[in-house]
N, C-alpha and C. Protein backbone atom coordinates (compact mmCIF):
# COMPACT_ATOMS: atom_id res chain seq x y z
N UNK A 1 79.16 237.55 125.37
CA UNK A 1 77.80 237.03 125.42
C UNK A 1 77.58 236.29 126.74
N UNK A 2 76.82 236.65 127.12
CA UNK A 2 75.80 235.86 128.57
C UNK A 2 74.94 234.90 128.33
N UNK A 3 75.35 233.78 129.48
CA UNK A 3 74.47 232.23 129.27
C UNK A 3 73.49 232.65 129.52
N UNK A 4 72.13 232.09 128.91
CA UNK A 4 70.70 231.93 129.76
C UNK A 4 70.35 230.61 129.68
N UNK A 5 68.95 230.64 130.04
CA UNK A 5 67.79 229.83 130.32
C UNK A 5 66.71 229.98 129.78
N UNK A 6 65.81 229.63 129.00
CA UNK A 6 64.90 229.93 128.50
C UNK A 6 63.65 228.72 128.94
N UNK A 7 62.77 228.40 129.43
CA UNK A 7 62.20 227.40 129.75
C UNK A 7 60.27 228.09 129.04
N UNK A 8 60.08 227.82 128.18
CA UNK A 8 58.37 227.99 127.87
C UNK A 8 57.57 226.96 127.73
N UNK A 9 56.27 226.75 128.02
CA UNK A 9 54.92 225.95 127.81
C UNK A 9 54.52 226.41 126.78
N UNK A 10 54.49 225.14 125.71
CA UNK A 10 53.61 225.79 124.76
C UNK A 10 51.91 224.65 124.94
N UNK A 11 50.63 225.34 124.39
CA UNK A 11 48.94 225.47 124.43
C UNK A 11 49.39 223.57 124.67
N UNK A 12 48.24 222.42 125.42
CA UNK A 12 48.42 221.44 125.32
C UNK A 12 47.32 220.95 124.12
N UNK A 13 46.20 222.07 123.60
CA UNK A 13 45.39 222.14 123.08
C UNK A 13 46.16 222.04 120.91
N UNK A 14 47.48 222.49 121.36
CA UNK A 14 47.91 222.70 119.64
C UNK A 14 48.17 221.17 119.32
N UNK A 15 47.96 221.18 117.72
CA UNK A 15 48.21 219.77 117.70
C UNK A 15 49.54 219.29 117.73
N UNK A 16 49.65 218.11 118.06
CA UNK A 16 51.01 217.20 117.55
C UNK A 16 52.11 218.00 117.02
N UNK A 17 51.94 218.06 115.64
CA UNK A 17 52.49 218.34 114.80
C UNK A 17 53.11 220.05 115.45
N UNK A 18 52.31 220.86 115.18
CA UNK A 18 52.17 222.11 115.56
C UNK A 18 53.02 222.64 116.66
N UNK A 19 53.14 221.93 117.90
CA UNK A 19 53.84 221.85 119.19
C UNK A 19 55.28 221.58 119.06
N UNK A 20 55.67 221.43 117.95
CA UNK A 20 57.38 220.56 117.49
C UNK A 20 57.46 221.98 116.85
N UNK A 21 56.83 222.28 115.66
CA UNK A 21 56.84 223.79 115.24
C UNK A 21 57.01 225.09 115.70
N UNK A 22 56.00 224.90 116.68
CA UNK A 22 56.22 226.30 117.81
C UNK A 22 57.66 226.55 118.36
N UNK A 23 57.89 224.94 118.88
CA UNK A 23 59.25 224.62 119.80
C UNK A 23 60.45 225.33 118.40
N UNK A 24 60.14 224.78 117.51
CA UNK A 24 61.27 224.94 116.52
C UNK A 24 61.31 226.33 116.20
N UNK A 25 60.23 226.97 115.97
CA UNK A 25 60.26 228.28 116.03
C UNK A 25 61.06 229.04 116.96
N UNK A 26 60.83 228.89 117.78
CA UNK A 26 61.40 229.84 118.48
C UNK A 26 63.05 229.54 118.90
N UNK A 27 63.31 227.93 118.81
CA UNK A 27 64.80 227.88 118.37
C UNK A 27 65.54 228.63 117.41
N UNK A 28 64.52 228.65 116.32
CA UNK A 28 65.13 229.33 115.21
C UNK A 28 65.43 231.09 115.12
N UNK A 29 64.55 231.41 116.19
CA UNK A 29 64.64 232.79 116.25
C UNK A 29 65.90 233.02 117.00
N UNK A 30 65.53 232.34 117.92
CA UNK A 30 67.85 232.85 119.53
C UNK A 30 68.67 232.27 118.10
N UNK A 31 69.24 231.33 117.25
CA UNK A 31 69.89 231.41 116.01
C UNK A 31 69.92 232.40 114.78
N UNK A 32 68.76 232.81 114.43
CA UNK A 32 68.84 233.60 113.52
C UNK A 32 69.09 235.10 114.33
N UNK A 33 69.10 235.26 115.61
CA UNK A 33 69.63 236.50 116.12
C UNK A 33 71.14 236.21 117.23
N UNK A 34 71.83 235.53 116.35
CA UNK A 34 73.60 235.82 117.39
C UNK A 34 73.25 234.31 118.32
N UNK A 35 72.31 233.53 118.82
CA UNK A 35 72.19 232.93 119.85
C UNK A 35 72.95 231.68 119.40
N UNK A 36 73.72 230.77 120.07
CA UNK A 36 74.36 229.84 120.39
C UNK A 36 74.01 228.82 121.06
N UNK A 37 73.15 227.82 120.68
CA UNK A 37 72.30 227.01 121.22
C UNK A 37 72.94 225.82 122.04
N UNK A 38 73.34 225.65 123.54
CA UNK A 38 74.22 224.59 123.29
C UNK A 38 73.60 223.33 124.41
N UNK A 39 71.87 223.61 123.93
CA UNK A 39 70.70 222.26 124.52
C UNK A 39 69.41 222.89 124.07
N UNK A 40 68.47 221.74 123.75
CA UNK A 40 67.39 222.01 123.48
C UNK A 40 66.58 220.73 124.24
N UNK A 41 65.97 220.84 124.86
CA UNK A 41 65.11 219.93 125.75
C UNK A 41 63.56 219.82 125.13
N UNK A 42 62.95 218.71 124.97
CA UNK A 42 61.47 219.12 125.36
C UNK A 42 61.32 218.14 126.51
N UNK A 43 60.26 218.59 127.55
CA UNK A 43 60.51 218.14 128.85
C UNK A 43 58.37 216.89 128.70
N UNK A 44 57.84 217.66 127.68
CA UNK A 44 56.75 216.80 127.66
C UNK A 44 55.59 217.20 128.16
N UNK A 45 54.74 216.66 127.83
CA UNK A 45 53.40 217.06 128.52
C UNK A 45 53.13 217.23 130.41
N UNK A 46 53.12 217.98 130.72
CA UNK A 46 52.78 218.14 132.46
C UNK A 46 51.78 218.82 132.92
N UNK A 47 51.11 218.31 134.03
CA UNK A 47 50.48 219.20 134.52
C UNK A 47 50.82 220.51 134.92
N UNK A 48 50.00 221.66 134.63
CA UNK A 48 50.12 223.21 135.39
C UNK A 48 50.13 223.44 136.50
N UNK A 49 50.61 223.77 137.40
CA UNK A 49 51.20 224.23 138.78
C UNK A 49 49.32 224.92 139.29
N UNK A 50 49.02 225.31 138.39
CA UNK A 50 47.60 226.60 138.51
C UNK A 50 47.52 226.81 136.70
N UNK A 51 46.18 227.25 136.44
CA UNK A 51 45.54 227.54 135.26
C UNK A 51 46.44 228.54 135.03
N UNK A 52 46.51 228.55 133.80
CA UNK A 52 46.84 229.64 132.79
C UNK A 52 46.22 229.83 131.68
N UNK A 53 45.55 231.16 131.10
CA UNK A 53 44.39 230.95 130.19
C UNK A 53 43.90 229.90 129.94
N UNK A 54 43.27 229.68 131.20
CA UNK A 54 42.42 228.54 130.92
C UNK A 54 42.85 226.93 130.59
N UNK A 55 44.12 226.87 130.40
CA UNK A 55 45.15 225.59 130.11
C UNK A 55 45.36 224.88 131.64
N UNK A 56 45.00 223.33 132.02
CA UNK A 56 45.64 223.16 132.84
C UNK A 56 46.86 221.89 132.55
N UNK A 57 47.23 221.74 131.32
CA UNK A 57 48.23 220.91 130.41
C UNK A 57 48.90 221.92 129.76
N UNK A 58 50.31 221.34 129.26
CA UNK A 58 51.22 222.22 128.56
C UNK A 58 52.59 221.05 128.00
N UNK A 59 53.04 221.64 127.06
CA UNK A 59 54.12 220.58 126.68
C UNK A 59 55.16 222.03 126.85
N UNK A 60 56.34 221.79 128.05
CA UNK A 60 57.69 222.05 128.34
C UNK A 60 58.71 222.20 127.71
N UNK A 61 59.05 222.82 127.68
CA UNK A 61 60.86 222.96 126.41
C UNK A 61 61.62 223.73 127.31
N UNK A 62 62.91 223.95 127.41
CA UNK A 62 63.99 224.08 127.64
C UNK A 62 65.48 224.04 126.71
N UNK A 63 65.78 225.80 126.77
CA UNK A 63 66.44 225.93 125.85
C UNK A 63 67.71 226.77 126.71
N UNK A 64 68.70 225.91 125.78
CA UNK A 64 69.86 227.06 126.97
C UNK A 64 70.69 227.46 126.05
N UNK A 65 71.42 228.63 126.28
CA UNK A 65 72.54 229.10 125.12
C UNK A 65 73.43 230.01 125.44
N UNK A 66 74.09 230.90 124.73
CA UNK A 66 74.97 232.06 125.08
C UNK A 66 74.02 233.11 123.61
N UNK A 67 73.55 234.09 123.89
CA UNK A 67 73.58 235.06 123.50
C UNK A 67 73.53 236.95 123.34
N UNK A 68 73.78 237.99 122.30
CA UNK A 68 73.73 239.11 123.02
C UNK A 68 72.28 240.10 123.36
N UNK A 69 72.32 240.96 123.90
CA UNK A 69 71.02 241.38 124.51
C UNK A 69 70.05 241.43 123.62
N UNK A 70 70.20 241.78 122.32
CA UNK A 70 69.47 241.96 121.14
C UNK A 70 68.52 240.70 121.34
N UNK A 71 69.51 239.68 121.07
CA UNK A 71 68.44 238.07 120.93
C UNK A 71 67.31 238.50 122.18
N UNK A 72 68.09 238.41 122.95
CA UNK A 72 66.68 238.14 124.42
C UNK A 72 65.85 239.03 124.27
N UNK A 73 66.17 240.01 123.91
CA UNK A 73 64.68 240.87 123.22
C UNK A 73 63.55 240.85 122.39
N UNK A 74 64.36 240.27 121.19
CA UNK A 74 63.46 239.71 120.37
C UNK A 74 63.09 238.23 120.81
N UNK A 75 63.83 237.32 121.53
CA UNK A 75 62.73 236.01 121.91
C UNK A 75 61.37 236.35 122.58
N UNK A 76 61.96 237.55 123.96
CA UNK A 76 60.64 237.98 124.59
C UNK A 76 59.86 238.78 123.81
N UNK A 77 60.36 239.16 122.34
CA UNK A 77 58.68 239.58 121.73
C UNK A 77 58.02 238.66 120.97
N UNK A 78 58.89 237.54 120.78
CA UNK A 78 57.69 236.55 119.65
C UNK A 78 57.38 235.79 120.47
N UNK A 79 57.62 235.18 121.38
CA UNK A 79 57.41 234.40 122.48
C UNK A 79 56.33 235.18 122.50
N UNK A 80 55.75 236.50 123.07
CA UNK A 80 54.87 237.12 124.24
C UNK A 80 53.60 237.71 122.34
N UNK A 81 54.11 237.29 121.43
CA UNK A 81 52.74 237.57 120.72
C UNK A 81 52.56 235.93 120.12
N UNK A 82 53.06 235.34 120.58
CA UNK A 82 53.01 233.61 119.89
C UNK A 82 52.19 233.44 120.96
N UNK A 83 50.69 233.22 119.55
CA UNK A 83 49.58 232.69 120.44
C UNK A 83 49.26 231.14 121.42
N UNK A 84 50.21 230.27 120.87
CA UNK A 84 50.61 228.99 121.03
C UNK A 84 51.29 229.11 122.82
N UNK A 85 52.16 229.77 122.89
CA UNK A 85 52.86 229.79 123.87
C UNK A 85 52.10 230.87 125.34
N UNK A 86 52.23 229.77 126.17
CA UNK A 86 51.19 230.45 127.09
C UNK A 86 51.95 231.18 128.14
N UNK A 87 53.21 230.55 128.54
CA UNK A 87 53.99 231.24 129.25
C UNK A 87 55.36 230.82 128.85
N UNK A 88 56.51 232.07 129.43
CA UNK A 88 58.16 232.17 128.62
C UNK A 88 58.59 232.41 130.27
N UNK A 89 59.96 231.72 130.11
CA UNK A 89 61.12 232.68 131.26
C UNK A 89 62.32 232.94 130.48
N UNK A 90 63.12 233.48 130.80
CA UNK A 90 64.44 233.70 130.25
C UNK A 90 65.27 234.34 131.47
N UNK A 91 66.03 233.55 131.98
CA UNK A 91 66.99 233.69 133.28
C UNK A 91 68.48 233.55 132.94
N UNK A 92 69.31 234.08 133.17
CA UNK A 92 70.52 234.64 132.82
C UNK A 92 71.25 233.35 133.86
N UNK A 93 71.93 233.02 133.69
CA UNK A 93 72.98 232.04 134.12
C UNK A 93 74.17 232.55 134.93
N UNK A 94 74.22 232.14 136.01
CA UNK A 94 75.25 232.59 137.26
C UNK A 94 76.99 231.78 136.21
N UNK A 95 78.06 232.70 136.09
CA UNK A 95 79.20 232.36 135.70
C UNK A 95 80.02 231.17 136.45
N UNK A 96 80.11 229.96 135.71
CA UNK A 96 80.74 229.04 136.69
C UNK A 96 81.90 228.88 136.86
């Protein structure tokens, strides 16, 4: 299994509550598919670099782990239909 990076914004518009959910969601998905979680960050409300649908706020997360190709597939599909989440990365980790 290969380290990544996962870093997404989720809407600054969802509520409170909702924004811990999303985040948790999608933790729960790299676990329930092989993923090995070994940090979960939320980094907080920040300003947007540039608009994104229309968002210029976002609350940050950062997730890092070891898992196999399967997971990163399915994160990048619920991630990319999770209306909440405005933008995803997932970057593979240089071997140290």
């Amino acid at each position: 299994m290969n380290k990544y990076e996962m870093m997404f914004i989720v809407k600054s518009q969802t509520e409170e509550a909702d924004v811990k959910k999303v985040a948790d969601s999608i933790e729960k998905v790299a676990k329930d598919n092989g993923a090995k979680v070994s940090e979960f960050k939320e980094l907080g409300l920040k300003k947007l670099a540039y608009p994104i649908k229309k968002e210029i706020n976002g609350y940050y997360y950062l997730l890092t782990f070891e898992a196999p190709k399967e997971a990163i597939e399915e994160l990048n599909r619920k991630t990319s239909i999770n209306e909440n989440v405005i933008r995803h990365l997932i970057v593979r980790k240089e071997e140290e």
